[in-house]
N, C-alpha and C. Protein backbone atom coordinates (compact mmCIF):
# COMPACT_ATOMS: atom_id res chain seq x y z
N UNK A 1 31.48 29.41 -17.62
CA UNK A 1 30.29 29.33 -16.76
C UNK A 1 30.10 27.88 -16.33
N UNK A 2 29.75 27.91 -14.87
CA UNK A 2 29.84 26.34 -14.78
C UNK A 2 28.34 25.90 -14.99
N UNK A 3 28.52 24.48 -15.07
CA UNK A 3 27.03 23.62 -15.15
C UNK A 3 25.99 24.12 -13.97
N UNK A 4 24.89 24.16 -14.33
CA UNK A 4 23.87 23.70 -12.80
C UNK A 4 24.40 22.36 -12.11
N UNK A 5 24.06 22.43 -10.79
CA UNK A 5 23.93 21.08 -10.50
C UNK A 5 22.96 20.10 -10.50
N UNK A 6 23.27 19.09 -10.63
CA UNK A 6 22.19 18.15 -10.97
C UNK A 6 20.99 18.49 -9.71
N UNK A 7 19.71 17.97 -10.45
CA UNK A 7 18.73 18.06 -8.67
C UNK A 7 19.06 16.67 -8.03
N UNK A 8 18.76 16.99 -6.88
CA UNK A 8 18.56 16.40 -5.96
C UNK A 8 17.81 14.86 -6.05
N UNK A 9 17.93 13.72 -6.17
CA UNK A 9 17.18 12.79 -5.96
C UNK A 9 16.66 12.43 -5.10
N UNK A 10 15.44 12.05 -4.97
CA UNK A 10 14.50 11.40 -3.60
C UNK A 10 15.22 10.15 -3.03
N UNK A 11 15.49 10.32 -1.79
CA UNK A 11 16.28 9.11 -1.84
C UNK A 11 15.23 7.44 -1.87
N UNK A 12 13.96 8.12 -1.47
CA UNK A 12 12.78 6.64 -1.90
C UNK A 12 13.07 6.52 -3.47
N UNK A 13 13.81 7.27 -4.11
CA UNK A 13 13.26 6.97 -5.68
C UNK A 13 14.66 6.61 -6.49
N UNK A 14 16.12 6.69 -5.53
CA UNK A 14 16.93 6.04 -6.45
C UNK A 14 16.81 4.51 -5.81
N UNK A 15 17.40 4.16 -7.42
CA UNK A 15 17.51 2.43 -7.50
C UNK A 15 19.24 1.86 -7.19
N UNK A 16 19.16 1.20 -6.11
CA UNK A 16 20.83 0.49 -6.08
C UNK A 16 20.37 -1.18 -6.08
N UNK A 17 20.32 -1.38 -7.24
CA UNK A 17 20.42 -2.88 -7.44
C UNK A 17 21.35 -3.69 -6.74
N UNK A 18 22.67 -3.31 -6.27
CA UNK A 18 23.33 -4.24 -5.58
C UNK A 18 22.79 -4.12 -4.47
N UNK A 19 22.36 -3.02 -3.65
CA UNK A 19 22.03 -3.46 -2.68
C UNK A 19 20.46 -4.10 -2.35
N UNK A 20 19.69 -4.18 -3.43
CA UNK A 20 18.62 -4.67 -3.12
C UNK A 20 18.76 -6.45 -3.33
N UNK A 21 19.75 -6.38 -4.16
CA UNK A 21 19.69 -8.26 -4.52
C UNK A 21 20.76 -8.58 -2.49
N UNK A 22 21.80 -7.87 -2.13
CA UNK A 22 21.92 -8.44 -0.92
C UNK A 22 21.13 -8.42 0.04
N UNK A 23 20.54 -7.14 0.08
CA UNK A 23 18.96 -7.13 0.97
C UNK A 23 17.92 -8.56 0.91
N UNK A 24 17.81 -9.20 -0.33
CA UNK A 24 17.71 -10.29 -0.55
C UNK A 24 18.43 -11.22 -0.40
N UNK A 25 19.39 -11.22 -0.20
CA UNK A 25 20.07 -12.50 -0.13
C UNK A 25 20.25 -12.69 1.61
N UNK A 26 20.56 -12.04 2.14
CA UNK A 26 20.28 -11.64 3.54
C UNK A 26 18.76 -12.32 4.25
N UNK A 27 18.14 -11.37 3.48
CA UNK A 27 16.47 -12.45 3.93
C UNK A 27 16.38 -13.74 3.39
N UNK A 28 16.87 -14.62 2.44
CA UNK A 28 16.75 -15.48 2.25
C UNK A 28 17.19 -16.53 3.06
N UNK A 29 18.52 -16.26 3.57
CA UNK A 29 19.23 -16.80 4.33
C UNK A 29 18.44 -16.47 5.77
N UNK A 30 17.98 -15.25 6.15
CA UNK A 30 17.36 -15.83 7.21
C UNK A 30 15.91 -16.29 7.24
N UNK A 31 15.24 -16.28 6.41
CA UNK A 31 14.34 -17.36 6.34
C UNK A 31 14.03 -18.47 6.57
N UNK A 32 15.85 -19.35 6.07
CA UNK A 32 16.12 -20.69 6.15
C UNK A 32 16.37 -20.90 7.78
N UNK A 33 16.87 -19.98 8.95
CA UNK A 33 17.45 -19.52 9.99
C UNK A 33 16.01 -19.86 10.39
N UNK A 34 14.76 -18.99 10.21
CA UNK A 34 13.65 -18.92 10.92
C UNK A 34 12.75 -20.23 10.70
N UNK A 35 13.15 -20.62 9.53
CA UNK A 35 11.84 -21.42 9.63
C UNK A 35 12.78 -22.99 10.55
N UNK A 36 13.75 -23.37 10.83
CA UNK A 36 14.77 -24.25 11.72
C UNK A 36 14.07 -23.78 13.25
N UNK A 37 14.56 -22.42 13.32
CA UNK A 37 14.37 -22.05 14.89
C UNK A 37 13.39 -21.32 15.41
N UNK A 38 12.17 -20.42 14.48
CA UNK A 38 11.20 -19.76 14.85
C UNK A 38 11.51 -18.96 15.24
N UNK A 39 10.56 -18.50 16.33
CA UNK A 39 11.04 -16.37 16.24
C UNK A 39 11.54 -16.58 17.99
N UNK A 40 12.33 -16.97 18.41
CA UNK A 40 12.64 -17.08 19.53
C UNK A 40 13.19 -16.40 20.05
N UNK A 41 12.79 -15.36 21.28
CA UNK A 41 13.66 -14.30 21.95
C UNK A 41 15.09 -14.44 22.17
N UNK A 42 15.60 -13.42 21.41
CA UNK A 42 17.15 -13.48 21.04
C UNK A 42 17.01 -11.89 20.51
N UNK A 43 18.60 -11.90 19.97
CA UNK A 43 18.81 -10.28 19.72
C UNK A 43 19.22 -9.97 18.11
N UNK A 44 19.74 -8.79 17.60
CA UNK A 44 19.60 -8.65 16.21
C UNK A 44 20.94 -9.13 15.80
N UNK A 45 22.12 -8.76 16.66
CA UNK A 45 22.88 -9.70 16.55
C UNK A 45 23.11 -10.93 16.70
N UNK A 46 22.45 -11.82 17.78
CA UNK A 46 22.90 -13.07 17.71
C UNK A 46 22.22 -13.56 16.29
N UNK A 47 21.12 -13.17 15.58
CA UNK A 47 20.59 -13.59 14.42
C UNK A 47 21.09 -13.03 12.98
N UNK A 48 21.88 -12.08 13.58
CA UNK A 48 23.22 -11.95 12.53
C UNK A 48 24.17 -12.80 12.31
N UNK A 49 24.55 -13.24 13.45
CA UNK A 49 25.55 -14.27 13.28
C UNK A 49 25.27 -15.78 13.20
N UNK A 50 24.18 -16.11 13.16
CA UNK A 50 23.67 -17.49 12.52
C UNK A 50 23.12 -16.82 11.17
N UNK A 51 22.81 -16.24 10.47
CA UNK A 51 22.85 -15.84 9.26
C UNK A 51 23.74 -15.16 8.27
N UNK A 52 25.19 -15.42 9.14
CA UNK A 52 26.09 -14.93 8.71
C UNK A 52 26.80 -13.80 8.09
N UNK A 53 25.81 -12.54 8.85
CA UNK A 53 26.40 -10.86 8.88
C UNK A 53 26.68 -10.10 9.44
N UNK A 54 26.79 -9.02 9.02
CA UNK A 54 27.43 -8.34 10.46
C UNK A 54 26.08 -7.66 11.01
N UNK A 55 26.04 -7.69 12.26
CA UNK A 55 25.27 -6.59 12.81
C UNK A 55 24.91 -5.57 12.20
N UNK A 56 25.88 -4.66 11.66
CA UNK A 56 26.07 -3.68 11.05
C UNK A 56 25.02 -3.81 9.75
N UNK A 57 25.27 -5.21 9.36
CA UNK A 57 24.48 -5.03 7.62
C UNK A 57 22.76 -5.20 7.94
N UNK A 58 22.22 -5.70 9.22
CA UNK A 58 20.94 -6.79 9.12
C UNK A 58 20.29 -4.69 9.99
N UNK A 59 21.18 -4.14 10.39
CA UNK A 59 20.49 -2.99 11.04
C UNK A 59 20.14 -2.30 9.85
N UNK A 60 21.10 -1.86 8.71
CA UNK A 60 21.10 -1.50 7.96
C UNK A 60 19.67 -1.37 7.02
N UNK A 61 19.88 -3.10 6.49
CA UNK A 61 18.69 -2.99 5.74
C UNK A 61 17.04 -3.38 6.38
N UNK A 62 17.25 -3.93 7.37
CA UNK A 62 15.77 -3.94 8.38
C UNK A 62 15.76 -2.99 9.69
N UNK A 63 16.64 -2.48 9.68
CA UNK A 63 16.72 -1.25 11.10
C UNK A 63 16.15 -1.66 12.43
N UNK A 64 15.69 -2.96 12.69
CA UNK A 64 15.29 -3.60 13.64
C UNK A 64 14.82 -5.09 13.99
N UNK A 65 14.99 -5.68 15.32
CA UNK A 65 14.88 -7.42 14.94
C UNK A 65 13.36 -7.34 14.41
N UNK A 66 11.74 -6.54 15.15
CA UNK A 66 10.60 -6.61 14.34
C UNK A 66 10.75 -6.45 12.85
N UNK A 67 11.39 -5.35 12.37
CA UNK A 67 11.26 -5.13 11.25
C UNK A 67 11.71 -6.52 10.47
N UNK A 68 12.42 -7.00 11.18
CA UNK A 68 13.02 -7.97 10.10
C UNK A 68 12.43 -9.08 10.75
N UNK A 69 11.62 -9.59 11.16
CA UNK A 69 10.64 -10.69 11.69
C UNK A 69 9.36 -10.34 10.21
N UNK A 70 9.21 -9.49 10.10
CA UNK A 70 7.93 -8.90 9.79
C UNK A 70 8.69 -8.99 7.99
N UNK A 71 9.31 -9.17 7.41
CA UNK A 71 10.20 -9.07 5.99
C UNK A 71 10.14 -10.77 6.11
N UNK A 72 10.62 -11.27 7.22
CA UNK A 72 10.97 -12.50 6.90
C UNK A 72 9.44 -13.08 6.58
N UNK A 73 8.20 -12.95 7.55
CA UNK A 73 7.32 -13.21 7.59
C UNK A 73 6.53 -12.97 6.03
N UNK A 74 6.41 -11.93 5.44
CA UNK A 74 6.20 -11.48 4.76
C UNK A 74 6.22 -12.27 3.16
N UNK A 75 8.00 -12.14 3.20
CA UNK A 75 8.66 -12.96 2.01
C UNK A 75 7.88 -14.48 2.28
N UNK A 76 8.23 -15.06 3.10
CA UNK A 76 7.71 -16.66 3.00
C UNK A 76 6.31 -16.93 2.36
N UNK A 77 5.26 -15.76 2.85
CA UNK A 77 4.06 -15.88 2.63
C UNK A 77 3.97 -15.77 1.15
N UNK A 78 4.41 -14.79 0.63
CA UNK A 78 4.67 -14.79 -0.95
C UNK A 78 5.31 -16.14 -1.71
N UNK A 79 5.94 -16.32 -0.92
CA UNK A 79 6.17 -17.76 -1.61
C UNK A 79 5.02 -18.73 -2.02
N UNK A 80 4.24 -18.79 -0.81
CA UNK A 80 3.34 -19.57 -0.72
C UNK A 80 2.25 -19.39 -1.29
N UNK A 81 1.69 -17.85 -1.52
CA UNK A 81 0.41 -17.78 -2.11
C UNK A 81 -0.16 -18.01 -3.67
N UNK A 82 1.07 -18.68 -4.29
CA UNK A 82 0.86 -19.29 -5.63
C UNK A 82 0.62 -20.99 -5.63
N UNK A 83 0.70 -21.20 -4.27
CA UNK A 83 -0.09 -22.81 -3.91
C UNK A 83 -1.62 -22.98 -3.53
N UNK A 84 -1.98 -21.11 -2.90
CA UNK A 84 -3.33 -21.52 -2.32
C UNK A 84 -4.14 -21.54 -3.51
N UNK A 85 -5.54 -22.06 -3.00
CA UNK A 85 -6.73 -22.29 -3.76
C UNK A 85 -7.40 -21.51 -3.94
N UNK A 86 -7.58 -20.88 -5.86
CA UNK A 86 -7.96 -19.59 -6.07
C UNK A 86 -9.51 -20.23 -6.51
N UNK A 87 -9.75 -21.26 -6.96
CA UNK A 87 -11.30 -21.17 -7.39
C UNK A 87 -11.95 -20.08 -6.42
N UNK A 88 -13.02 -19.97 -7.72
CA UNK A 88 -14.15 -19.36 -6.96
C UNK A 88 -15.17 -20.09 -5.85
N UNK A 89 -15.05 -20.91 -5.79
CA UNK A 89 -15.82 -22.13 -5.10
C UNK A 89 -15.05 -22.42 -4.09
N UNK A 90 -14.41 -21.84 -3.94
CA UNK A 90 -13.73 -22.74 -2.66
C UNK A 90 -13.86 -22.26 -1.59
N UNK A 91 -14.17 -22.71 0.15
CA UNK A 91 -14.41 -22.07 0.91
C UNK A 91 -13.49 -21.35 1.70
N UNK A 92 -14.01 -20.05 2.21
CA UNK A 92 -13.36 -19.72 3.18
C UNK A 92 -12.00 -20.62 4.48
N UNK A 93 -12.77 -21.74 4.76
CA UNK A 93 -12.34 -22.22 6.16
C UNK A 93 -11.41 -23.49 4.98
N UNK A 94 -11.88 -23.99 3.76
CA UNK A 94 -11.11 -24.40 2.98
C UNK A 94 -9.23 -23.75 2.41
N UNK A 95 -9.85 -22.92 2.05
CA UNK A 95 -8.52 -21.86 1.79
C UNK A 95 -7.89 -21.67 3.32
N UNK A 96 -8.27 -21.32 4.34
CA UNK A 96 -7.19 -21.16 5.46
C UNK A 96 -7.30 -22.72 5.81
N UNK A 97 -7.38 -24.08 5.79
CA UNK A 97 -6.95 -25.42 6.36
C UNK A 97 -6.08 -25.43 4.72
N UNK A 98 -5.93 -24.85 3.61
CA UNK A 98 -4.88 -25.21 2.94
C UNK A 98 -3.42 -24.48 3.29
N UNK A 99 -3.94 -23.74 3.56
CA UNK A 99 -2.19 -22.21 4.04
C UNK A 99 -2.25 -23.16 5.42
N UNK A 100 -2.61 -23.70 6.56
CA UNK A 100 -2.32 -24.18 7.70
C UNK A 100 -1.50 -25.47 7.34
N UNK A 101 -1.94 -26.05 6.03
CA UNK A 101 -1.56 -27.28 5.98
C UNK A 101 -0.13 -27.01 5.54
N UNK A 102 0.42 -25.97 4.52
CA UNK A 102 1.48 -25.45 3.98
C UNK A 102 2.46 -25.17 5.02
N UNK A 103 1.68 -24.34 6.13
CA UNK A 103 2.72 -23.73 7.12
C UNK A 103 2.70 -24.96 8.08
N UNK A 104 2.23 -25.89 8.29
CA UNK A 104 2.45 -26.95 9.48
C UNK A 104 3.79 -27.96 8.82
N UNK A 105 4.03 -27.83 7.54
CA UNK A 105 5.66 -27.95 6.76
C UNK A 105 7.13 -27.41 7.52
N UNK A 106 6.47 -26.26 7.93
CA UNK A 106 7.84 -25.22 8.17
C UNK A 106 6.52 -24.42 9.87
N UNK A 107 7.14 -25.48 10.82
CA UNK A 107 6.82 -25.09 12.15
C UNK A 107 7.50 -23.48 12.56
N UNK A 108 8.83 -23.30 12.29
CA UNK A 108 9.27 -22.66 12.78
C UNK A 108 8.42 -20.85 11.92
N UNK A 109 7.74 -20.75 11.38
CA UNK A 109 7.34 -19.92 10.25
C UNK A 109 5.64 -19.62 11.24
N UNK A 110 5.23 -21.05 11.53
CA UNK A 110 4.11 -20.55 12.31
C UNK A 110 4.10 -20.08 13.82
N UNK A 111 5.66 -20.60 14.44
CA UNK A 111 5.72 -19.78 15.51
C UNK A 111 5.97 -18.31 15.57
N UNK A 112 6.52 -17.81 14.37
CA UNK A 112 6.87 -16.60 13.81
C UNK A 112 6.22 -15.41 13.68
N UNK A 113 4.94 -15.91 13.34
CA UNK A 113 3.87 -15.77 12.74
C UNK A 113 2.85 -15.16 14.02
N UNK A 114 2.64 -16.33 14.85
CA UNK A 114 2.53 -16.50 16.06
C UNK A 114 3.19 -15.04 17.11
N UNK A 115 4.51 -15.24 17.41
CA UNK A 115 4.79 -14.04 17.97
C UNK A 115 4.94 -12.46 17.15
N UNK A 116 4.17 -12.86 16.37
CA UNK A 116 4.17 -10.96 15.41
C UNK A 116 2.88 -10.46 16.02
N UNK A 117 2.24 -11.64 15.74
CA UNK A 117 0.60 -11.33 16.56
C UNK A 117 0.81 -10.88 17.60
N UNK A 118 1.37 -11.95 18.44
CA UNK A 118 1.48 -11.40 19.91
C UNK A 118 2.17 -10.19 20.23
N UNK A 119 3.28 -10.22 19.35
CA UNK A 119 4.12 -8.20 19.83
C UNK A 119 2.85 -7.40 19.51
N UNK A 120 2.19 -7.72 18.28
CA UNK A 120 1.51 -6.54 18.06
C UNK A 120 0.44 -5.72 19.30
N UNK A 121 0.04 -6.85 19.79
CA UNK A 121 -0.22 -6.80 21.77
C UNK A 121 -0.28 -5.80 22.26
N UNK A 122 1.21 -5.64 21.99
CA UNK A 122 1.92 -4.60 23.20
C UNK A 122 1.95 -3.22 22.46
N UNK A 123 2.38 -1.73 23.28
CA UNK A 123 2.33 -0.91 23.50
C UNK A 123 3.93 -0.65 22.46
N UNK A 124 4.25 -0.08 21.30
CA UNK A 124 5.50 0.62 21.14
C UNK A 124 6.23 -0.30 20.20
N UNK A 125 5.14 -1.09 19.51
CA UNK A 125 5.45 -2.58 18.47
C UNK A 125 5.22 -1.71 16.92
N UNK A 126 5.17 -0.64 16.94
CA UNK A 126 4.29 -0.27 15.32
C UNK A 126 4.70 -1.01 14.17
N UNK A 127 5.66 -1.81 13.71
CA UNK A 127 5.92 -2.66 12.87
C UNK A 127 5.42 -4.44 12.54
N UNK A 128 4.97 -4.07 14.16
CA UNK A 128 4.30 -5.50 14.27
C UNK A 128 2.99 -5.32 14.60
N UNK A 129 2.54 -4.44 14.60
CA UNK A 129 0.61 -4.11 14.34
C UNK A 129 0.35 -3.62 13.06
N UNK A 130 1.50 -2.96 12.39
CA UNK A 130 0.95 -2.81 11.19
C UNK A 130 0.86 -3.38 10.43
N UNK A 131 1.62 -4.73 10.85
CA UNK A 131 1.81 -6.26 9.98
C UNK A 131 0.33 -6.93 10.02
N UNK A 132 0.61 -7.10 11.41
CA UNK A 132 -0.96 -7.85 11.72
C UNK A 132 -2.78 -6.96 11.54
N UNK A 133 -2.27 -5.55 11.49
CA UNK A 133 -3.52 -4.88 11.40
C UNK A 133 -4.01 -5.17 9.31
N UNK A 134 -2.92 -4.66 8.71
CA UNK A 134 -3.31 -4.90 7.53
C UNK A 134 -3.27 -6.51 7.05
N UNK A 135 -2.75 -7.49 7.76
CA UNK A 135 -3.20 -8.91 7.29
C UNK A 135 -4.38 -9.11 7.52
N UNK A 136 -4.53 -8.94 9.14
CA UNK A 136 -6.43 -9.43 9.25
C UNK A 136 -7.71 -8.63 8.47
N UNK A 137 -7.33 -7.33 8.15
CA UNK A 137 -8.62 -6.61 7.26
C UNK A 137 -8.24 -7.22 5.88
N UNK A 138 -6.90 -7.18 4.91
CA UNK A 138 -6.84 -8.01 3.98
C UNK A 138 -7.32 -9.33 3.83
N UNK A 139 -7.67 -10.26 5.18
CA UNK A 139 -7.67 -11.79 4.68
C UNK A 139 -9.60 -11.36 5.28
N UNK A 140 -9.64 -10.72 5.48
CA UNK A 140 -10.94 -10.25 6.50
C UNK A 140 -12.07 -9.59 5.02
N UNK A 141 -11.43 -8.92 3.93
CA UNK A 141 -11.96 -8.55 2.85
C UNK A 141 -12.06 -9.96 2.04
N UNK A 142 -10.99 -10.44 1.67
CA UNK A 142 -10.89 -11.42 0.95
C UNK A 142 -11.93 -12.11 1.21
N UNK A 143 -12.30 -13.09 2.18
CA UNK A 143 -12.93 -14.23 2.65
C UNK A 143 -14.40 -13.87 2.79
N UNK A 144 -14.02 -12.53 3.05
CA UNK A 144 -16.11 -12.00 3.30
C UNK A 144 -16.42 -11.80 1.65
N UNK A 145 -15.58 -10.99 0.88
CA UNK A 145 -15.94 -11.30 -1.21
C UNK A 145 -15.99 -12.72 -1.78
N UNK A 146 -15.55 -13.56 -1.12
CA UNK A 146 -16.36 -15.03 -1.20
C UNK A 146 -17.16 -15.78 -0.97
N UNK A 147 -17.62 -15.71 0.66
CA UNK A 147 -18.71 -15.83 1.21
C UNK A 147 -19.64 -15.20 0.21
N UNK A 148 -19.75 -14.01 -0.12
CA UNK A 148 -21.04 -13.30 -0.89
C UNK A 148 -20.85 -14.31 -1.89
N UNK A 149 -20.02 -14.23 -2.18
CA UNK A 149 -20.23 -15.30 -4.12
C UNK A 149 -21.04 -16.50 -3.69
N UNK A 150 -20.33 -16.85 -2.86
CA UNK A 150 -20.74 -18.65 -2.23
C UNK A 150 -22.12 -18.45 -2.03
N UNK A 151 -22.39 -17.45 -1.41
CA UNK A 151 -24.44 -17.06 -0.97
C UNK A 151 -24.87 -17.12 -2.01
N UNK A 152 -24.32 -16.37 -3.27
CA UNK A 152 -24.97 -16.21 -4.44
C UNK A 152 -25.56 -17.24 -5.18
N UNK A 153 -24.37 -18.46 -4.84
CA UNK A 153 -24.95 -19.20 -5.98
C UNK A 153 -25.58 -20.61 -5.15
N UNK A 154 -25.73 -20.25 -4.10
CA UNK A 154 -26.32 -21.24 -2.85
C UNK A 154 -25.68 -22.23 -1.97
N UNK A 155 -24.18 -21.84 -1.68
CA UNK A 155 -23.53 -22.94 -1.17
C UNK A 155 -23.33 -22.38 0.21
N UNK A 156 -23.27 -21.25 0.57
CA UNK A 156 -23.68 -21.19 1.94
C UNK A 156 -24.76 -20.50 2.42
N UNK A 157 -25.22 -20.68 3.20
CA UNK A 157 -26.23 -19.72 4.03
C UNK A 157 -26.37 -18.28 3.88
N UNK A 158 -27.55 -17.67 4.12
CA UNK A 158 -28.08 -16.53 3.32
C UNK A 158 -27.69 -15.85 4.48
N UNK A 159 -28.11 -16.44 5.97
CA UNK A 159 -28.42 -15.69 6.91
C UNK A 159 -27.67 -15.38 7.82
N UNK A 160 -26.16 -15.62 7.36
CA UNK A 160 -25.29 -15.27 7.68
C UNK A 160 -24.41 -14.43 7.35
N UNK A 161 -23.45 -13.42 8.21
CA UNK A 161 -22.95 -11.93 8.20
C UNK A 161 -21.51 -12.03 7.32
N UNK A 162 -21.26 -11.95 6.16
CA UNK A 162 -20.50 -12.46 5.49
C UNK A 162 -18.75 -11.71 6.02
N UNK A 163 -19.00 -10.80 6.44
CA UNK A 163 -17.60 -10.14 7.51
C UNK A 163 -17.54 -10.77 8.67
N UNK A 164 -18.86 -10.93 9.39
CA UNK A 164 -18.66 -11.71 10.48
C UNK A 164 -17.87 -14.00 10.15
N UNK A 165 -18.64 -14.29 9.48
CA UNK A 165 -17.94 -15.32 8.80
C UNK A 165 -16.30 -15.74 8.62
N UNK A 166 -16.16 -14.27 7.85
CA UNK A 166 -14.52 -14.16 7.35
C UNK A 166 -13.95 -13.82 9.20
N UNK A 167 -14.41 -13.09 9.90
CA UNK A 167 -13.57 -13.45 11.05
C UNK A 167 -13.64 -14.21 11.77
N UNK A 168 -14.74 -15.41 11.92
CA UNK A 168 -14.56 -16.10 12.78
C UNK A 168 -13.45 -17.14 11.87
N UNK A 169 -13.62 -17.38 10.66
CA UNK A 169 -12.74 -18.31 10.16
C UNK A 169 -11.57 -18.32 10.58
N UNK A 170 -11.18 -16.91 10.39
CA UNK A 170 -9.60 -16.25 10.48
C UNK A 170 -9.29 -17.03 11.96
N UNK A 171 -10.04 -16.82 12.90
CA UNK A 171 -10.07 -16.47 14.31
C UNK A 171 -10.10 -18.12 14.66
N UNK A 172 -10.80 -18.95 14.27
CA UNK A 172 -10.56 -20.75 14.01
C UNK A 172 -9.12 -20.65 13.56
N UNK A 173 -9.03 -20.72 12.32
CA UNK A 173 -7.50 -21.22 12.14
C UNK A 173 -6.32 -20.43 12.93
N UNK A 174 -6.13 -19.50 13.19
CA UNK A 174 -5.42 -19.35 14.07
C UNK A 174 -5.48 -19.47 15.63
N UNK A 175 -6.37 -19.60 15.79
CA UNK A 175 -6.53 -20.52 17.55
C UNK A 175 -6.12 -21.99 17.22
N UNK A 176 -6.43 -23.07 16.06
CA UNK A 176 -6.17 -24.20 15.81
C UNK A 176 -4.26 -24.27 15.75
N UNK A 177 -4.19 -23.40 15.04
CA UNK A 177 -2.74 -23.28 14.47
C UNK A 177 -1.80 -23.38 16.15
N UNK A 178 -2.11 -21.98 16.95
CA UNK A 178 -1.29 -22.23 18.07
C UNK A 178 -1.60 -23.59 19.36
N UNK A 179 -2.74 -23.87 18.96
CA UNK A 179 -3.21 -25.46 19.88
C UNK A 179 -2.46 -26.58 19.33
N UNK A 180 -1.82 -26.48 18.02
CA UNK A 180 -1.68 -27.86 17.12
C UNK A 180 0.10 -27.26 17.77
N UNK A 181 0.49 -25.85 17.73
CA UNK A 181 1.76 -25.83 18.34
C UNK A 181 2.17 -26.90 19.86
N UNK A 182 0.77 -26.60 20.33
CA UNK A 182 1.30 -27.43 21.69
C UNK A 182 1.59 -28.42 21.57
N UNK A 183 0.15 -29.15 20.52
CA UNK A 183 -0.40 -30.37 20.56
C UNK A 183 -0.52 -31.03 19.27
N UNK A 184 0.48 -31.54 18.79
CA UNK A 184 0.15 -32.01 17.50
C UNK A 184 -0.87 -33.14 16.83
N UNK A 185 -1.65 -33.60 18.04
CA UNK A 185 -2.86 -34.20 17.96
C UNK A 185 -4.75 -33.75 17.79
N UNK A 186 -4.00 -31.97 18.13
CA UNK A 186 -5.47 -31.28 17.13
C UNK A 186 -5.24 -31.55 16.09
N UNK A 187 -6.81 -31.67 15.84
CA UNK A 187 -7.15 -31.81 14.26
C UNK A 187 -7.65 -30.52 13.66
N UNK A 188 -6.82 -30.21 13.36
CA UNK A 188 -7.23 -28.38 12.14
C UNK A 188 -7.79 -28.56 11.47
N UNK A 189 -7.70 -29.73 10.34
CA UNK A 189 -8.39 -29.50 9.30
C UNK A 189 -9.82 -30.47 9.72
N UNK A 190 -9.81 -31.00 10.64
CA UNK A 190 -11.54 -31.54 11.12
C UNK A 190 -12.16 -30.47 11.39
N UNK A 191 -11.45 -29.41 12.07
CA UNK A 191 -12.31 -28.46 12.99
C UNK A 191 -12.73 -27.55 11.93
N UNK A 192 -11.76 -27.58 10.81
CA UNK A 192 -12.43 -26.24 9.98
C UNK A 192 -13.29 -27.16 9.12
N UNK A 193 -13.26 -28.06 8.40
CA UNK A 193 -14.58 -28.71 7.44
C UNK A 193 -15.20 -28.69 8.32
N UNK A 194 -15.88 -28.62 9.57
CA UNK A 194 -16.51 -28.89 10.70
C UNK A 194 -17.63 -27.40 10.58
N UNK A 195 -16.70 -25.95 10.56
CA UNK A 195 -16.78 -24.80 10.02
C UNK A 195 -17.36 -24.54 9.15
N UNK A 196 -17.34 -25.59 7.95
CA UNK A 196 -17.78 -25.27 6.53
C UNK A 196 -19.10 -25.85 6.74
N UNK A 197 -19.32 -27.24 6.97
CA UNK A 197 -20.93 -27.37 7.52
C UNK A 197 -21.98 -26.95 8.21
N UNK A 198 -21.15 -26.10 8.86
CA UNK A 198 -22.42 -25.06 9.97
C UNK A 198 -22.77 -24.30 8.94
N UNK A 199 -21.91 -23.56 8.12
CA UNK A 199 -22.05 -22.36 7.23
C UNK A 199 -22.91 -23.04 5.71
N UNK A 200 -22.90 -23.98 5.57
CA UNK A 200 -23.41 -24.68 4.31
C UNK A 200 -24.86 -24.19 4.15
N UNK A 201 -25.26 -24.47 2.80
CA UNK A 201 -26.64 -24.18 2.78
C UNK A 201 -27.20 -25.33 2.74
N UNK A 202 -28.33 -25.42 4.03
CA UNK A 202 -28.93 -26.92 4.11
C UNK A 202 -29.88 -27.96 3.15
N UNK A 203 -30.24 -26.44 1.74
CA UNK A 203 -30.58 -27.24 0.68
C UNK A 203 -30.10 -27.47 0.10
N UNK A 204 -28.32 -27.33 0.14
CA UNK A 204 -27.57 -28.68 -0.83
C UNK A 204 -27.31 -29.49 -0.33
């Protein structure tokens, strides 16, 4: 009598370690690619071949140049978010002039950044709105659960909309961010401490 056959595995649920460490090694390498040249209209191959793969492999594991704008984007940020400033005290417009100051390091990362926003724009982008839709309500939660703390213990203003707050911040540093692209003579981090004093509470 023969065996059953084995079931079926989900294919979301098997593990191929080799191919997840080249899946990685792949993005790493173009990371180093993006943050040199930024997200500059080009194709999935020509960014195969300055990252040294085949076409074949970069379709494979990102199935598209967004998808893999949006991985690259992604990974870098993780890098970074063990530099930002976790006190509880710290402000809103503080914490985004520290990630601006991080990413004004690696230009090519904020132009990147920059055109994910902008695909998300358009009509038939779903990889690049779903990037940017869940960053801005994530950094949009974040920043408004601080503001409340900050009210609480009197460092900013009562009478202000603590969601509304977290987006205009958002909405400052990234208008600063693509002005400082043109112009590297804005001042970002004036304009946002600038931010933090309107919002201050005037009895400290």
């Amino acid at each position: 009598m023969s065996a059953p056959p084995l079931p079926e595995v989900p294919r979301e649920r098997r593990s191929y370690p080799k191919g997840v460490a080249r899946r990685q090694e792949i993005l790493d390498r173009a990371i180093e690619v993006f943050a040199k040249r930024g997200a500059q209209r080009t194709s999935l191959r020509a960014i195969a071949q300055e990252v040294g793969v085949t076409h074949g492999a970069l379709t494979h594991y990102f199935g598209s140049l967004e998808e893999l704008l949006v991985a690259v984007y992604h990974e870098s940020e993780l890098r970074l978010d063990g530099d930002a400033p976790a006190g509880s005290e710290v402000t809103p417009a503080e914490m985004m002039r520290v990630s601006a100051e991080e990413n004004r390091e690696i230009p090519g990362m904020i132009q990147l950044y920059s055109t994910l926003v902008a695909t998300a724009l358009e009509d038939g982008h779903s990889a690049a709105q779903e990037f940017a839709t869940q960053r801005f309500a994530r950094l949009r939660e974040e920043l408004a659960r601080r503001v409340r703390h900050l009210q609480s213990v009197g460092r900013i203003r009562t009478d202000v909309d603590p969601g509304l707050v977290a987006a205009l911040t958002i909405a400052a540093s990234d208008g600063l961010q693509s002005q400082w692209l043109l112009d590297e003579t804005v001042d970002h981090e004036g304009a946002l401490a600038m931010l933090d004093r309107l919002f201050a509470n005037p009895s400290n």
